[in-house]
C-alpha atoms as a PDB file:
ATOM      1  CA  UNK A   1     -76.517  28.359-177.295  1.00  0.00           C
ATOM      2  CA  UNK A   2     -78.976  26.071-175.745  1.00  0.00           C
ATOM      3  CA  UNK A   3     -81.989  28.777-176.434  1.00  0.00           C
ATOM      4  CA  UNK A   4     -82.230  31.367-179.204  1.00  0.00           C
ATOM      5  CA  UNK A   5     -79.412  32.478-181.696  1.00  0.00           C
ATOM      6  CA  UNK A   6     -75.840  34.762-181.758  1.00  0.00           C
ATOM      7  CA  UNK A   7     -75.639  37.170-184.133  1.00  0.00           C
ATOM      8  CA  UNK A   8     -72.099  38.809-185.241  1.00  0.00           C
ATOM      9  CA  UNK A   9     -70.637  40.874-187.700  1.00  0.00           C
ATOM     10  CA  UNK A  10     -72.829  43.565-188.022  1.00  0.00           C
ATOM     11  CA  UNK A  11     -71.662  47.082-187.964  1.00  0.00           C
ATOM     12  CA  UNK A  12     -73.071  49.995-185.601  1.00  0.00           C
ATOM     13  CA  UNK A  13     -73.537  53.584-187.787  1.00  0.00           C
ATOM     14  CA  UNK A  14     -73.958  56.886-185.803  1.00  0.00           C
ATOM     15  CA  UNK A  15     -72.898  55.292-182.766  1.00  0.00           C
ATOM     16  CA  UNK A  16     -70.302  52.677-180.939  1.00  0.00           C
ATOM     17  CA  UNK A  17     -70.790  50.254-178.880  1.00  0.00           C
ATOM     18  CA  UNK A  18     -68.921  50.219-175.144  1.00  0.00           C
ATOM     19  CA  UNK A  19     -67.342  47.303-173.876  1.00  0.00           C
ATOM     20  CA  UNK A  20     -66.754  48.972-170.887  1.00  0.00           C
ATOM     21  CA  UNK A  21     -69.799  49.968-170.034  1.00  0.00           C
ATOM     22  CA  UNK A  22     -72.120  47.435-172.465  1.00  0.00           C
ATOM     23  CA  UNK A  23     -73.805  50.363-173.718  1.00  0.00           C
ATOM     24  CA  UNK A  24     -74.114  52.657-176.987  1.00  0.00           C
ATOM     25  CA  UNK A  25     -71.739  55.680-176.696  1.00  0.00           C
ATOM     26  CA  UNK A  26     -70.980  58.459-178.862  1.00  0.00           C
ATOM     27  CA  UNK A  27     -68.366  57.628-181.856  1.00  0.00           C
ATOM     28  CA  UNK A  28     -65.487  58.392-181.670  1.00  0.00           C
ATOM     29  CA  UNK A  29     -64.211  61.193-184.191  1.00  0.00           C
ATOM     30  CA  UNK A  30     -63.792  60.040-187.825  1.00  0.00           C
ATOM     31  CA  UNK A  31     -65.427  56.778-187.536  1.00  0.00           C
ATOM     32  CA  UNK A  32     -68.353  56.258-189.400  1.00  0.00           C
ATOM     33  CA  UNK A  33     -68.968  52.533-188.407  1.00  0.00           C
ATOM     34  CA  UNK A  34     -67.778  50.009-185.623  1.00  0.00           C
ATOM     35  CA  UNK A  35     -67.945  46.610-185.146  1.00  0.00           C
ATOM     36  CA  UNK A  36     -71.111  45.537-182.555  1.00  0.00           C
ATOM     37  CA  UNK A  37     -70.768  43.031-179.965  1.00  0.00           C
ATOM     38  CA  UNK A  38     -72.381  39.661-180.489  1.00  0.00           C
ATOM     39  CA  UNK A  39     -75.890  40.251-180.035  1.00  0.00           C
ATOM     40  CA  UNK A  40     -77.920  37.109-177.992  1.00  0.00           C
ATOM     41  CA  UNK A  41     -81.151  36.989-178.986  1.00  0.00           C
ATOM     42  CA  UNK A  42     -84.038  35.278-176.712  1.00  0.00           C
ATOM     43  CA  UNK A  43     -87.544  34.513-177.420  1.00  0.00           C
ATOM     44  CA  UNK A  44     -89.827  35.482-174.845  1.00  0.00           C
ATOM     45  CA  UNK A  45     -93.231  35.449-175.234  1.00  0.00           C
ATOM     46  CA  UNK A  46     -95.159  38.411-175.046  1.00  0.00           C
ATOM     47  CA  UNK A  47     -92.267  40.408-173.829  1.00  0.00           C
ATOM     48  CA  UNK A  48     -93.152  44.097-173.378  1.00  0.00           C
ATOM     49  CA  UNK A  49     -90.047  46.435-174.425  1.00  0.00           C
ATOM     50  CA  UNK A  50     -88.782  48.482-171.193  1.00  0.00           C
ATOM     51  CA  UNK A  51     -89.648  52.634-171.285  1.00  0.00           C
ATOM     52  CA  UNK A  52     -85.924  53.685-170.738  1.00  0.00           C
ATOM     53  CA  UNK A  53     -82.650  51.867-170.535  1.00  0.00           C
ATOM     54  CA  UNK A  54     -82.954  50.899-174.420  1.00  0.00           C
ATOM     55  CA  UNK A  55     -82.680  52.010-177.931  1.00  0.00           C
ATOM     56  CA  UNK A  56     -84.832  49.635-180.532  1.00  0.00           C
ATOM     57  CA  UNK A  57     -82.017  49.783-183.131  1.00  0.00           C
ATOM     58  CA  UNK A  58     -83.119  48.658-186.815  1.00  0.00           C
ATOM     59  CA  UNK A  59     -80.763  46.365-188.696  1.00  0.00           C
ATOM     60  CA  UNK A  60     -80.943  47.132-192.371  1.00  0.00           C
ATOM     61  CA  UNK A  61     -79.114  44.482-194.873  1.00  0.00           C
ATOM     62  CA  UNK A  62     -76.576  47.540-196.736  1.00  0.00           C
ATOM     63  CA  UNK A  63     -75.825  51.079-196.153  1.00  0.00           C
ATOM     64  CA  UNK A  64     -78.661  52.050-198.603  1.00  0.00           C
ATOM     65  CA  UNK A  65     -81.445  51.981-195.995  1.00  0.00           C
ATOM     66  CA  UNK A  66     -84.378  52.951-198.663  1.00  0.00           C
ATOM     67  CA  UNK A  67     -85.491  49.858-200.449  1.00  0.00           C
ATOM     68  CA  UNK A  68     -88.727  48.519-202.138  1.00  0.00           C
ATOM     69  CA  UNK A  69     -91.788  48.775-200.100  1.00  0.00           C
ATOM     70  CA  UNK A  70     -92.800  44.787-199.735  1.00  0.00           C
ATOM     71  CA  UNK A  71     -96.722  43.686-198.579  1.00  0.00           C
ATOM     72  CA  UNK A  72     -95.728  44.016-195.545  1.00  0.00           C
ATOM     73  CA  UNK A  73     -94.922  48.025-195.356  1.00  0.00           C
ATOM     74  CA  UNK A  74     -91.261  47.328-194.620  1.00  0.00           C
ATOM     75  CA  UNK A  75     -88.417  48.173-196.813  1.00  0.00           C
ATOM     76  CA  UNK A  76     -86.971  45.243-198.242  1.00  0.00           C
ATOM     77  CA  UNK A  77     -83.964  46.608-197.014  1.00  0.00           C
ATOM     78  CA  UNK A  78     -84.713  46.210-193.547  1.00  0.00           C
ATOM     79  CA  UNK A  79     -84.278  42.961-191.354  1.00  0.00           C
ATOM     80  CA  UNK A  80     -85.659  43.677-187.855  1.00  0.00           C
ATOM     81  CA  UNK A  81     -84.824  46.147-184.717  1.00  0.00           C
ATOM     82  CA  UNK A  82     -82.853  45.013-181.814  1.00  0.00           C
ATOM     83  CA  UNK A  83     -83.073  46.689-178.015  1.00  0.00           C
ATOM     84  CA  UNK A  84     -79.447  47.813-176.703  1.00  0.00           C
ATOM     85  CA  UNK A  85     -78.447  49.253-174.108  1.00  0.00           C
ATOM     86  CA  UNK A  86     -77.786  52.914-173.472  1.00  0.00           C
ATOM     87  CA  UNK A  87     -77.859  55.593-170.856  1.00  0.00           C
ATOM     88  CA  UNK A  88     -79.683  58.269-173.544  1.00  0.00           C
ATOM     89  CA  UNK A  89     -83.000  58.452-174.576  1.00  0.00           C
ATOM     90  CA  UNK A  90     -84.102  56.686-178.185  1.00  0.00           C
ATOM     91  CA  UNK A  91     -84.601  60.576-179.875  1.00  0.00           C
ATOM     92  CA  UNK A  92     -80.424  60.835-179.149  1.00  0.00           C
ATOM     93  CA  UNK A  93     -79.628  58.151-181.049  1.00  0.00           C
ATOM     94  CA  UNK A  94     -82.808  58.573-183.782  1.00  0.00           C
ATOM     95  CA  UNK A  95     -81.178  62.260-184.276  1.00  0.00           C
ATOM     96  CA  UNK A  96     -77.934  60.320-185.334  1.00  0.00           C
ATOM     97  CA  UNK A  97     -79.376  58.129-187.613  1.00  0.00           C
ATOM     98  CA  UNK A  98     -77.915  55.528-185.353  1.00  0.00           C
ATOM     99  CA  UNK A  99     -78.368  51.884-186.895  1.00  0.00           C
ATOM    100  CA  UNK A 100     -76.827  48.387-187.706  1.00  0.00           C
ATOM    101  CA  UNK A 101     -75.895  47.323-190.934  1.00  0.00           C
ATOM    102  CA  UNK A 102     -75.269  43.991-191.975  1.00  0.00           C
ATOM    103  CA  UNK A 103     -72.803  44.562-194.879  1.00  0.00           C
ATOM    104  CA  UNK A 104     -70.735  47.779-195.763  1.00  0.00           C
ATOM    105  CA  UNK A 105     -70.249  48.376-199.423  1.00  0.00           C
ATOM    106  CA  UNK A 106     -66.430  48.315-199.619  1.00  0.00           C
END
């Protein structure tokens, strides 16, 4: 795009995403991970995050989300947290352990 960056092939755990809707939704049964939606990503300065209507999702590298502590306090692990969509409060999808991953291991 003309301004910021697409980012696909990540994989949504703990949750789906909804085309119909373009929100999170519940998964369905017996699916531990989905394929997310290309995510657009736009600088903006000092943006301030909205109080509902959002989840800040992490993005973690692998399915192992510990990692070495690095200087700063992050696990190496992790890459950065996204805001999407949802209908539900952050704790419902922090209760599911909702994240994306950027590789699975098989």
């Amino acid at each position: 795009p003309d301004t910021g960056c697409y980012i696909h092939g990540l994989f949504l755990e703990g949750a789906r995403w909804d085309a119909a809707v373009c929100q999170l939704a519940e998964s369905r049964p017996k699916e531990l991970y989905t394929e997310m939606a290309v995510i657009w990503l736009l600088p903006v300065a000092d943006r301030k995050p909205p109080d509902t209507g959002s989840y800040l999702c992490p993005i973690y590298k692998t399915l192992t989300r510990a990692g070495t502590l690095s200087t700063t306090g992050h696990s190496t692990n992790y890459v950065i947290a996204v805001e999407i969509p949802t209908d539900k409060p952050q704790k419902h999808w922090i209760k599911r352990g909702t994240a994306l991953i950027c590789a699975l291991d098989f």
